[in-house]
Protein backbone atom coordinates (compact mmCIF):
# COMPACT_ATOMS: atom_id res chain seq x y z
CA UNK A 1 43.44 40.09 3.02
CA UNK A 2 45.17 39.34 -0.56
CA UNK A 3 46.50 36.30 -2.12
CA UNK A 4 50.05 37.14 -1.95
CA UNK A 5 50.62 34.96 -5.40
CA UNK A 6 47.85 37.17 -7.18
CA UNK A 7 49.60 40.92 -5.50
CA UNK A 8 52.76 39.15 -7.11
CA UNK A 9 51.24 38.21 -10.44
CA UNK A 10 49.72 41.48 -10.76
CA UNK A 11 53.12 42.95 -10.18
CA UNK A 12 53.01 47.21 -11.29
CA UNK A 13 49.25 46.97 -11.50
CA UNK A 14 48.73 45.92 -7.98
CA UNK A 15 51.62 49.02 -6.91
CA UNK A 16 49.52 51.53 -8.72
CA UNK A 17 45.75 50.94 -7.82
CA UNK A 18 47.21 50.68 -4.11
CA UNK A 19 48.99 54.04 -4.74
CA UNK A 20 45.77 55.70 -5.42
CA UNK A 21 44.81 54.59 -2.07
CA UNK A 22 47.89 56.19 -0.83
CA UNK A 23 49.67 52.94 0.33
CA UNK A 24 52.93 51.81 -0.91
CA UNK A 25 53.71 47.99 -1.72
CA UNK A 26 56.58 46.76 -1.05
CA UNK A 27 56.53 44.28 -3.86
CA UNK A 28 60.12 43.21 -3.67
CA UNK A 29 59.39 42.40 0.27
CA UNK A 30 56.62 40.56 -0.54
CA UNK A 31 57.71 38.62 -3.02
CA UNK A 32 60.83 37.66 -0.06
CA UNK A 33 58.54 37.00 2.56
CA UNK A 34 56.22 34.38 -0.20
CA UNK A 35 59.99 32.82 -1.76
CA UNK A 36 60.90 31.76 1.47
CA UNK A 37 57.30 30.33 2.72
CA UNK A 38 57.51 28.64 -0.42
CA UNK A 39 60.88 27.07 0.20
CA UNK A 40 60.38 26.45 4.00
CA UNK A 41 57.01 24.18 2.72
CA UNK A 42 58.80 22.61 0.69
CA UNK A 43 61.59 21.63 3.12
CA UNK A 44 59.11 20.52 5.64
CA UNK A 45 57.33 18.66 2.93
CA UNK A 46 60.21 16.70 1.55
CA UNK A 47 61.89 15.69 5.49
CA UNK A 48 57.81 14.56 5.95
CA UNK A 49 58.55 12.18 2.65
CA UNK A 50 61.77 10.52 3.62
CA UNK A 51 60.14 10.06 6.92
CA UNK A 52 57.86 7.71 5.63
CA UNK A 53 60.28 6.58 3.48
CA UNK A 54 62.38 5.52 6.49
CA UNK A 55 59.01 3.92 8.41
CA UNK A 56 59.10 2.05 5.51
CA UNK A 57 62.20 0.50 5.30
CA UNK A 58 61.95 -0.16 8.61
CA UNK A 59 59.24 -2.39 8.51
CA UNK A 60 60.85 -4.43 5.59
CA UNK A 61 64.21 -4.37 7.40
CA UNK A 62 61.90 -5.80 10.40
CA UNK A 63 60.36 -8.13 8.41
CA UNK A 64 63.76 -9.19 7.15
CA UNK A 65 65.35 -9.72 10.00
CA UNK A 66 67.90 -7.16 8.94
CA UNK A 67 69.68 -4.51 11.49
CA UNK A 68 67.35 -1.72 11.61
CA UNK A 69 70.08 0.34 14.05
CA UNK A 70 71.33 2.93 11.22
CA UNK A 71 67.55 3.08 9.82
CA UNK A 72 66.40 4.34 13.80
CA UNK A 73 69.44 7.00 13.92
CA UNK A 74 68.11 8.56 10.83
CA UNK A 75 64.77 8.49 12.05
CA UNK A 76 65.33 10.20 14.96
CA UNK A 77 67.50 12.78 13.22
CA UNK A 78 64.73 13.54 10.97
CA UNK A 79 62.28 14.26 13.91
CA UNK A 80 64.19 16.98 15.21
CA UNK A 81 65.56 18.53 12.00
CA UNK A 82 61.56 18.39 10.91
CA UNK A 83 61.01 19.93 14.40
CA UNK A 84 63.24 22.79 13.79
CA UNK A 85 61.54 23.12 9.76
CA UNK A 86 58.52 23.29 11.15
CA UNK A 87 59.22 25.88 13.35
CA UNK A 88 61.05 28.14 10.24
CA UNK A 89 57.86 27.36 8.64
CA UNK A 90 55.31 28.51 10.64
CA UNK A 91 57.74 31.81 11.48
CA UNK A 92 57.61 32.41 7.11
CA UNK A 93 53.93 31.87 7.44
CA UNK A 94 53.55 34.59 10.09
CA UNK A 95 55.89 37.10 8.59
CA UNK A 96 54.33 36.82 5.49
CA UNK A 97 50.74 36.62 7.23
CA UNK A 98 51.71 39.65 9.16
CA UNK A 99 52.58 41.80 5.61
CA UNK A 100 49.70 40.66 3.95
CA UNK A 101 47.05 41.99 6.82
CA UNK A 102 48.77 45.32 6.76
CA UNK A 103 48.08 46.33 3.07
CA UNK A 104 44.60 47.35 2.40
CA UNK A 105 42.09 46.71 -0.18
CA UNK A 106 42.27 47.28 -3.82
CA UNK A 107 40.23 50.25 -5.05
CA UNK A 108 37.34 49.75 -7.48
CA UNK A 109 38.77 51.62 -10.33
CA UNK A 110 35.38 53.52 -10.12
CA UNK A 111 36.59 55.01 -7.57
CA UNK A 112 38.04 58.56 -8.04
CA UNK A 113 41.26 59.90 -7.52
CA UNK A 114 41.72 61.77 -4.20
CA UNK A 115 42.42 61.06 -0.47
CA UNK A 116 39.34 63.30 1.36
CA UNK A 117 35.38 64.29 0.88
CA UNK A 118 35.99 66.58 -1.45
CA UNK A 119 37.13 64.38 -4.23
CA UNK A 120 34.20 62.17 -3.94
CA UNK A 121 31.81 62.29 -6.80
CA UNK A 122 28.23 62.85 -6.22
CA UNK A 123 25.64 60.51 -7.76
CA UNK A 124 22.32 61.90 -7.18
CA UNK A 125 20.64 64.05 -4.73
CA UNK A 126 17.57 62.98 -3.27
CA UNK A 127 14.45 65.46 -1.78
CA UNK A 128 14.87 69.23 -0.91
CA UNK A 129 17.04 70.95 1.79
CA UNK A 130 14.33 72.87 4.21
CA UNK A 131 14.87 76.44 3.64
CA UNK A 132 13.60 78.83 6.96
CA UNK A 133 12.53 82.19 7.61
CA UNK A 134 14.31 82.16 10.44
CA UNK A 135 17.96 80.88 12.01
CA UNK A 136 18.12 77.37 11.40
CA UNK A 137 19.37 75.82 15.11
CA UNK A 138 21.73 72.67 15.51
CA UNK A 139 20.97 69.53 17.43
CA UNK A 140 22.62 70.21 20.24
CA UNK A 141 21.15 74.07 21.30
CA UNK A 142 17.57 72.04 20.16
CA UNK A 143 17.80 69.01 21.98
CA UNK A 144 18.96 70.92 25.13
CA UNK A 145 16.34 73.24 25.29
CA UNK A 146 13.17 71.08 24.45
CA UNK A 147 14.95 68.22 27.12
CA UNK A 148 15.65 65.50 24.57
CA UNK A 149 19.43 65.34 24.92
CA UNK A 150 22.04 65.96 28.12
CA UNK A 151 25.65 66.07 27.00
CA UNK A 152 26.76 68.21 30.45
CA UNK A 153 25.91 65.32 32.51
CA UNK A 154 27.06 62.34 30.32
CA UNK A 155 30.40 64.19 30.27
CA UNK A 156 30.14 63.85 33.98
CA UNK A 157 29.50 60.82 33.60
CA UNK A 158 31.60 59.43 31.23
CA UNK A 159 33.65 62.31 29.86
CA UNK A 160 33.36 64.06 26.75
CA UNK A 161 31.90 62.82 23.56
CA UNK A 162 29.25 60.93 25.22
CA UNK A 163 25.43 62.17 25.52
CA UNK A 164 22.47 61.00 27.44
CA UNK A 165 18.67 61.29 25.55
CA UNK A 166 16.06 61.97 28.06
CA UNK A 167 12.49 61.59 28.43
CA UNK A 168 11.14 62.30 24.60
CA UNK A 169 14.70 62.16 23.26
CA UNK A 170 15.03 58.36 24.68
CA UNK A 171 11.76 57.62 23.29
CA UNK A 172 12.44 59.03 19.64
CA UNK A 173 15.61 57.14 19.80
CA UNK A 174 14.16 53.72 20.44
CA UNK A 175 11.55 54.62 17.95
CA UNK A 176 14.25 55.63 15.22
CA UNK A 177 15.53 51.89 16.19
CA UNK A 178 12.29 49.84 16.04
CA UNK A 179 11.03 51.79 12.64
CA UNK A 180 14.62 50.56 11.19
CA UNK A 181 14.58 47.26 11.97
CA UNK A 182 11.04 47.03 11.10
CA UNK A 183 11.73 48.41 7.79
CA UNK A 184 14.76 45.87 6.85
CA UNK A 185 13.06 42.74 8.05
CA UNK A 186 9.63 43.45 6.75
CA UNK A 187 10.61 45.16 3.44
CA UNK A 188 13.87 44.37 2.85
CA UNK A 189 14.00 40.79 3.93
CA UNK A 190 16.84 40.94 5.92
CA UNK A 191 17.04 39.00 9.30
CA UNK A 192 17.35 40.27 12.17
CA UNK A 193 20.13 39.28 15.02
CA UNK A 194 20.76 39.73 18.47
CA UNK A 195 24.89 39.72 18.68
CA UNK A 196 27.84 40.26 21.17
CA UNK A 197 28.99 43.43 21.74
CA UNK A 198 32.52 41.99 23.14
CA UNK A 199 34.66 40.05 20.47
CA UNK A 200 37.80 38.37 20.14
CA UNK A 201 40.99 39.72 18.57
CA UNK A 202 40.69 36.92 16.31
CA UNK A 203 36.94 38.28 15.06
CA UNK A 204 38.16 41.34 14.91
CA UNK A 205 40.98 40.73 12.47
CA UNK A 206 38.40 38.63 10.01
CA UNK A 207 36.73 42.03 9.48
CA UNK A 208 39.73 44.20 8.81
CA UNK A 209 39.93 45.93 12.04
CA UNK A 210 42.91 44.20 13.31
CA UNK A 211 45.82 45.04 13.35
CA UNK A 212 45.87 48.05 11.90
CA UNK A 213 42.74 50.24 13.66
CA UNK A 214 43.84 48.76 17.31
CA UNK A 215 44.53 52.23 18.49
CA UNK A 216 40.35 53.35 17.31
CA UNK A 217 39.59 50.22 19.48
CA UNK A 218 38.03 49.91 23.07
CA UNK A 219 39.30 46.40 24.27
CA UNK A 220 39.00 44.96 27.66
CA UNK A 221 41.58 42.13 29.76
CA UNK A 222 39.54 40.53 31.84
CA UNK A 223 41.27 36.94 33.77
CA UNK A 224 43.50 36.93 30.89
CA UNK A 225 40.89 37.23 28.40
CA UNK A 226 41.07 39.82 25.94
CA UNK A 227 37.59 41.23 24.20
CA UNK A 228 37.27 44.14 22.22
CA UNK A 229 34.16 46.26 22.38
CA UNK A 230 32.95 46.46 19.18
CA UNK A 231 32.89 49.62 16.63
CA UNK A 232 29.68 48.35 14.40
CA UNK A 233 27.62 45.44 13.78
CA UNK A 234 29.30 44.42 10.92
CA UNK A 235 32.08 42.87 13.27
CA UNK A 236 30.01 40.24 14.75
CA UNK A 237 27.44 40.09 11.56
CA UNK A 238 29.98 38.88 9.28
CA UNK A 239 32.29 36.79 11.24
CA UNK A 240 29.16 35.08 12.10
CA UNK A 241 29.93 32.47 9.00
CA UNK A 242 33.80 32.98 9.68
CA UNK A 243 35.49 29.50 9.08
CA UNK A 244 32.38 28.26 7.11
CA UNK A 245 31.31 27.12 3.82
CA UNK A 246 27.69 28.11 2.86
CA UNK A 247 26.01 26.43 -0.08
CA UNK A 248 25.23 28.77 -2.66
CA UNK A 249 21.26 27.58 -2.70
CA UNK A 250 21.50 29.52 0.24
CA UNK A 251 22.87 33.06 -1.15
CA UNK A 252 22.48 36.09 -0.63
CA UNK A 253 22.71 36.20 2.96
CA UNK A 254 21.01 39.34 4.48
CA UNK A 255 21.22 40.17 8.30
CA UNK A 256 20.51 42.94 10.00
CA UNK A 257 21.41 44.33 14.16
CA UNK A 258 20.92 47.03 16.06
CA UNK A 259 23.98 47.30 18.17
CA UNK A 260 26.21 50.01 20.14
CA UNK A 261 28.69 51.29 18.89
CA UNK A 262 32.28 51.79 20.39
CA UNK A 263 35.31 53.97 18.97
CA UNK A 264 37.99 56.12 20.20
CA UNK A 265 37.93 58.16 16.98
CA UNK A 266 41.36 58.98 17.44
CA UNK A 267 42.47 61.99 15.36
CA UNK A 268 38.82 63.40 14.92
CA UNK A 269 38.77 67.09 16.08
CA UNK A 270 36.50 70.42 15.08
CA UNK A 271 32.99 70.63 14.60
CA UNK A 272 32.70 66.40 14.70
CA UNK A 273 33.06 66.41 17.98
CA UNK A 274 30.15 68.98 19.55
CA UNK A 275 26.52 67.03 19.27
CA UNK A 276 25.85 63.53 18.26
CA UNK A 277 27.87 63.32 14.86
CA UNK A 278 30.84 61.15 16.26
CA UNK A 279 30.66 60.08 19.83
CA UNK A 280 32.70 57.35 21.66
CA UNK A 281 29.58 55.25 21.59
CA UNK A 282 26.32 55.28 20.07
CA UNK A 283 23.96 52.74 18.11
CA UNK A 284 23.37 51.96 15.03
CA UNK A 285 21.23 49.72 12.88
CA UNK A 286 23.95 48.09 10.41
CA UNK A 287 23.00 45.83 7.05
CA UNK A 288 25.37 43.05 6.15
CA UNK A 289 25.15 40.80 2.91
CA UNK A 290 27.01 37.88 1.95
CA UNK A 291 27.10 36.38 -1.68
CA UNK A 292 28.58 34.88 -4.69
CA UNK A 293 31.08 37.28 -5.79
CA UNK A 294 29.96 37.75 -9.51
CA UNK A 295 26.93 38.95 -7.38
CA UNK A 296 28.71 41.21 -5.46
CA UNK A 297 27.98 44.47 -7.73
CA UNK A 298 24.07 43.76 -7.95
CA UNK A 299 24.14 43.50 -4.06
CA UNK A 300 25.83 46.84 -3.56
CA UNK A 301 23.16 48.42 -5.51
CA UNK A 302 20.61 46.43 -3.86
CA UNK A 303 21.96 47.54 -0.07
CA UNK A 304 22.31 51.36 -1.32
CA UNK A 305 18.05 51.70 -1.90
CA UNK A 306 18.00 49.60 1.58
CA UNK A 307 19.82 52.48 3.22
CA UNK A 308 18.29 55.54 0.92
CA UNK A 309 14.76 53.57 1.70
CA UNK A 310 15.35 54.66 5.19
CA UNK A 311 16.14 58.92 4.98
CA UNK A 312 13.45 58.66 1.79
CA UNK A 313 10.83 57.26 4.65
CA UNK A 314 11.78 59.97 6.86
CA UNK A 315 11.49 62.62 4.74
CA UNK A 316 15.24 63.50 4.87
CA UNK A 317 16.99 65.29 2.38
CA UNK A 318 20.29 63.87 0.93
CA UNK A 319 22.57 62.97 -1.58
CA UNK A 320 24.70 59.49 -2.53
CA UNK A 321 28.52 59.63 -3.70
CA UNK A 322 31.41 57.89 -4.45
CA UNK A 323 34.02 57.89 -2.10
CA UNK A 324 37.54 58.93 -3.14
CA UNK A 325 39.89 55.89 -3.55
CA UNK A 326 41.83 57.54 -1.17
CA UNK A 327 39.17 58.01 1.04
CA UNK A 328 37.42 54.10 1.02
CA UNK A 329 37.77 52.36 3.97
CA UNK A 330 40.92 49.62 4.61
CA UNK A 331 38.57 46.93 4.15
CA UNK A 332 36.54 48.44 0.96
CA UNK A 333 37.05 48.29 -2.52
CA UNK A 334 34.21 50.61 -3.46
CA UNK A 335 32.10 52.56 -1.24
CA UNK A 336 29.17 55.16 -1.78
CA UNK A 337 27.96 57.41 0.91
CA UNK A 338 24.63 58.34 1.50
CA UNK A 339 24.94 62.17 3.28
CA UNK A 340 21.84 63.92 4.87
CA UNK A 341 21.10 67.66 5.17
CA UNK A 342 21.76 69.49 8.11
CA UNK A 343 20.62 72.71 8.03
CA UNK A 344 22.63 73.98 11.35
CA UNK A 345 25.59 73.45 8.55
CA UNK A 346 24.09 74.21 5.53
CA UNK A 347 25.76 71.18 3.87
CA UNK A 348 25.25 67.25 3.66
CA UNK A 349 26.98 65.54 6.21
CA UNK A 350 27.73 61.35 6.00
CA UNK A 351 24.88 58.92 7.51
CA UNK A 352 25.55 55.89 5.65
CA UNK A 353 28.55 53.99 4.06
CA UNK A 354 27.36 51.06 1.74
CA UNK A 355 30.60 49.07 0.69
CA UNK A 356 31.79 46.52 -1.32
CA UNK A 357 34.74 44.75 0.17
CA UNK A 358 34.90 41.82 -2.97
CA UNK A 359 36.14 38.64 -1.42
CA UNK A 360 38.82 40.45 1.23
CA UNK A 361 37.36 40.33 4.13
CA UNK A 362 36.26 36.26 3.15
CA UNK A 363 39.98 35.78 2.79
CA UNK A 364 40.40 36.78 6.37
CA UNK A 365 37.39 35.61 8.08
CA UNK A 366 37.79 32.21 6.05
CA UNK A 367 34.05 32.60 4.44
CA UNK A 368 33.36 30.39 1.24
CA UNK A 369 30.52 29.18 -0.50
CA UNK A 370 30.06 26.14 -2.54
CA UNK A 371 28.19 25.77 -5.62
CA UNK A 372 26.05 23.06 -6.87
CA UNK A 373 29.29 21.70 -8.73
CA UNK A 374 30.89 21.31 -5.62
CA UNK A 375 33.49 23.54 -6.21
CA UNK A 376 34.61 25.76 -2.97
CA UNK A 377 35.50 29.20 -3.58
CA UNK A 378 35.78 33.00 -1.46
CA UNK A 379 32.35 34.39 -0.68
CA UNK A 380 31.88 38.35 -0.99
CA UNK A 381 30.82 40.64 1.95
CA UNK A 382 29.10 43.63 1.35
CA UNK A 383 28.02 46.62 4.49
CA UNK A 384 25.74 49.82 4.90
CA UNK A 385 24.70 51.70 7.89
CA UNK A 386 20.70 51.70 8.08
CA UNK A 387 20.77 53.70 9.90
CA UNK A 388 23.08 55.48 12.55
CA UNK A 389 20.69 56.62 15.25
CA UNK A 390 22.43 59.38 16.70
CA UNK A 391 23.20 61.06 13.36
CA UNK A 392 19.71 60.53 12.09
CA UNK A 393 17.93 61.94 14.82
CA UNK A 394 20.55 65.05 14.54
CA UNK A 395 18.44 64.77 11.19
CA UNK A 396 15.26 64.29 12.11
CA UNK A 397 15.54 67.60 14.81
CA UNK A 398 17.24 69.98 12.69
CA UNK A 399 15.06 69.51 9.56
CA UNK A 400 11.99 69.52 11.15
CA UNK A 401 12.37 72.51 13.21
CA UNK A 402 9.33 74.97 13.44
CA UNK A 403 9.72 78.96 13.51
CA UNK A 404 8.36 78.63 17.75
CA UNK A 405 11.10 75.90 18.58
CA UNK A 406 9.19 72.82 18.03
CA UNK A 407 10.00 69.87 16.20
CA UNK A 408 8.20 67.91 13.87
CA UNK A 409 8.59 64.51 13.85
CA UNK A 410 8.25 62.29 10.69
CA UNK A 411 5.05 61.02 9.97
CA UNK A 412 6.17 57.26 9.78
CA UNK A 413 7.86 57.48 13.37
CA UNK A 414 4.05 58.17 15.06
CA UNK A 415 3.28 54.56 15.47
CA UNK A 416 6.72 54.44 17.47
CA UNK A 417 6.86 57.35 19.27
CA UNK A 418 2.83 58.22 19.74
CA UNK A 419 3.39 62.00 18.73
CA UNK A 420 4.11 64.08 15.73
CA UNK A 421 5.61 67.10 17.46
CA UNK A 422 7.71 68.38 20.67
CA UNK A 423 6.37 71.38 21.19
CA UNK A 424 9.19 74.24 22.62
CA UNK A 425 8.42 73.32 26.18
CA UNK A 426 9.52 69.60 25.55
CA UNK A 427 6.04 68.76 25.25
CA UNK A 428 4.35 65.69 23.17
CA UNK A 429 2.02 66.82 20.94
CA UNK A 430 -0.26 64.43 18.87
């Protein structure tokens, strides 16, 4: 969320890097909405002062022996005018509240012009795309037939967009999961929690997914209790300091969870939805930071060889880009992807989003830090997937398929799994 007197301040600027974004201030509203918080404050502010003006005089009047009748009259017509002041206060807090959640983040200017994938500017690429003698397979025709994956029955199950892993495909999975986590807390010194799944409207809103992403949302009513089901980690991971102020001895902050994952994906369509590149749920191992926000831009970098740490382990090939400005996330002000190979589509294909979200989300969730001169300021959040494990495993299959249907399984997953290769009849081999 923004500081409505720095959108204000900032005046054209603020209209054009939140144009690039494709969102249109309204800074005439805004500046409404803040002129009449500002005067209903101040209203409310000076009826408090005569109040205790009043008290005062009463108690000399008392003191005096003097009639205190008139003195009481005013009194009590000052409760209920404050009453009513109060209550245009709190509705030109809201309104303007309610404005201020709705308009995103500004861009990085780093960011390039352009509202999809194809504007985004790659960085580097990282290994070699696999190159077969023979018809490279997808995911879904390879997990079916070697009995790793099941997405007939989980669509009985659950409907479409939901799969099952079985037998080997459950145990790579979990593997994919422990190697992860194992790799951020050992390596990367993050530290690893154990969160909800089910979070308040309030929690989701410190994050940037309320109010405008409600239709994305699962959410459940349950004795008049409303929880929504979360869409990543980072929910949960960074609210975890909401309404806090951590000493900056303390910073960076680096946690870690492997969670499910919940979204409707409204709007997604096309080749997305066949396979395990965006289902309704699946989990994820998700990296959050939290710092001083002069930090922020050391941390990004930092997070980005966390995440490219993980495909380089594997063996994966990818490349990292910048997303377009129009194409950043609500929340972000900067945000590179990390994209692996996938042979089945002969292009790179998102697995990671490592972004830097500067001090908005702090604003929301009410995160600060203070330093060792005591001063209290916004904190800066920072995110990456590390990784998806749906979408790396749709990885893991398609680039190490073998000529007779087998897979190959990356060398650092053995310890996890206890094999090296499916062989085409679904079978473990060492």
């Amino acid at each position: 969320m923004h500081d409505a007197r720095t959108l204000i301040a900032m005046g054209d600027e603020a209209v054009r890097r939140l144009a690039r974004r494709g969102y249109t201030l309204d800074l005439n509203s805004l500046e409404v909405l803040h002129a009449r918080r500002n005067r209903a404050i101040r209203s409310v502010d000076e009826l408090r002062a005569e109040s205790k003006r009043i008290a005062s005089e009463v108690q000399t009047a008392v003191r005096s022996g003097e009639d205190i009748s008139k003195l009481k009259d005013r009194a009590r017509e000052i409760k209920q005018q404050l009453r009513d002041l109060e209550g245009n206060q709190e509705r030109a807090e809201s309104e303007l509240r309610d404005f201020l959640l709705g308009i995103p983040n500004l861009p990085d200017d780093r960011a390039p012009d352009g509202d999809s994938g194809e504007f985004a500017v790659e960085v580097r690429r990282v290994g070699v795309p696999p190159v077969f003698a023979f018809e490279a397979r997808d995911h879904v025709e390879l997990g079916e037939s070697l009995g790793l994956l099941d997405f007939g029955r989980a669509t009985k199950l659950s409907g479409p967009r939901f799969r099952v892993a079985c037998g080997l495909g459950a145990r790579l999975e979990r593997a994919l999961s422990a190697f992860l986590l194992d790799l951020h807390t050992r390596r990367h010194g993050y530290i690893e929690h154990a969160v909800p799944f089910l979070v308040s409207r309030k929690t989701m809103t410190g994050t940037g997914q309320l109010p405008k992403f409600e239709e994305d949302l699962f959410k459940t009513s349950v004795a008049d209790r409303e929880l929504f089901l979360i869409p990543t980690a980072e929910v949960p991971l960074t609210n975890f300091y909401a309404d806090e102020i951590i000493q900056s001895k303390d910073l960076p902050i680096a946690v870690t969870a492997q969670t499910p994952c919940f979204r409707s994906e409204a709007g997604s369509y096309g080749r997305d939805t066949r396979g395990l590149i965006r289902l309704h749920q699946f989990d994820k191992v998700e990296m959050v930071r939290v710092c001083e926000s002069e930090d922020a831009e050391a941390e990004l970098q930092k997070m980005i060889g966390h995440a490219e740490a993980c495909l380089k382990e594997l063996g994966l090939a990818y490349r990292v880009v910048i997303l377009a400005a129009g194409d950043t996330g609500f929340a972000a002000q900067l945000t590179y992807d990390l994209e692996v190979w996938l042979p089945s589509q002969g292009t790179y294909r998102e697995i990671s989003s490592v972004s830097d979200f500067g001090t908005f989300q702090a604003r929301r969730a009410n995160i600060r830090t203070r330093g060792a001169d005591g001063k209290i300021k916004l904190a800066a959040t920072l995110n990456g997937s590390g990784l998806p494990i749906g979408r790396t495993m749709a990885a893991v299959i398609e680039q190490g398929q073998q000529a007779d249907g087998s897979v190959v399984i990356p060398e650092p997953l053995a310890p996890y799994t206890g094999f090296r290769r499916i062989s085409a009849d679904g079978e473990p081999e060492d």
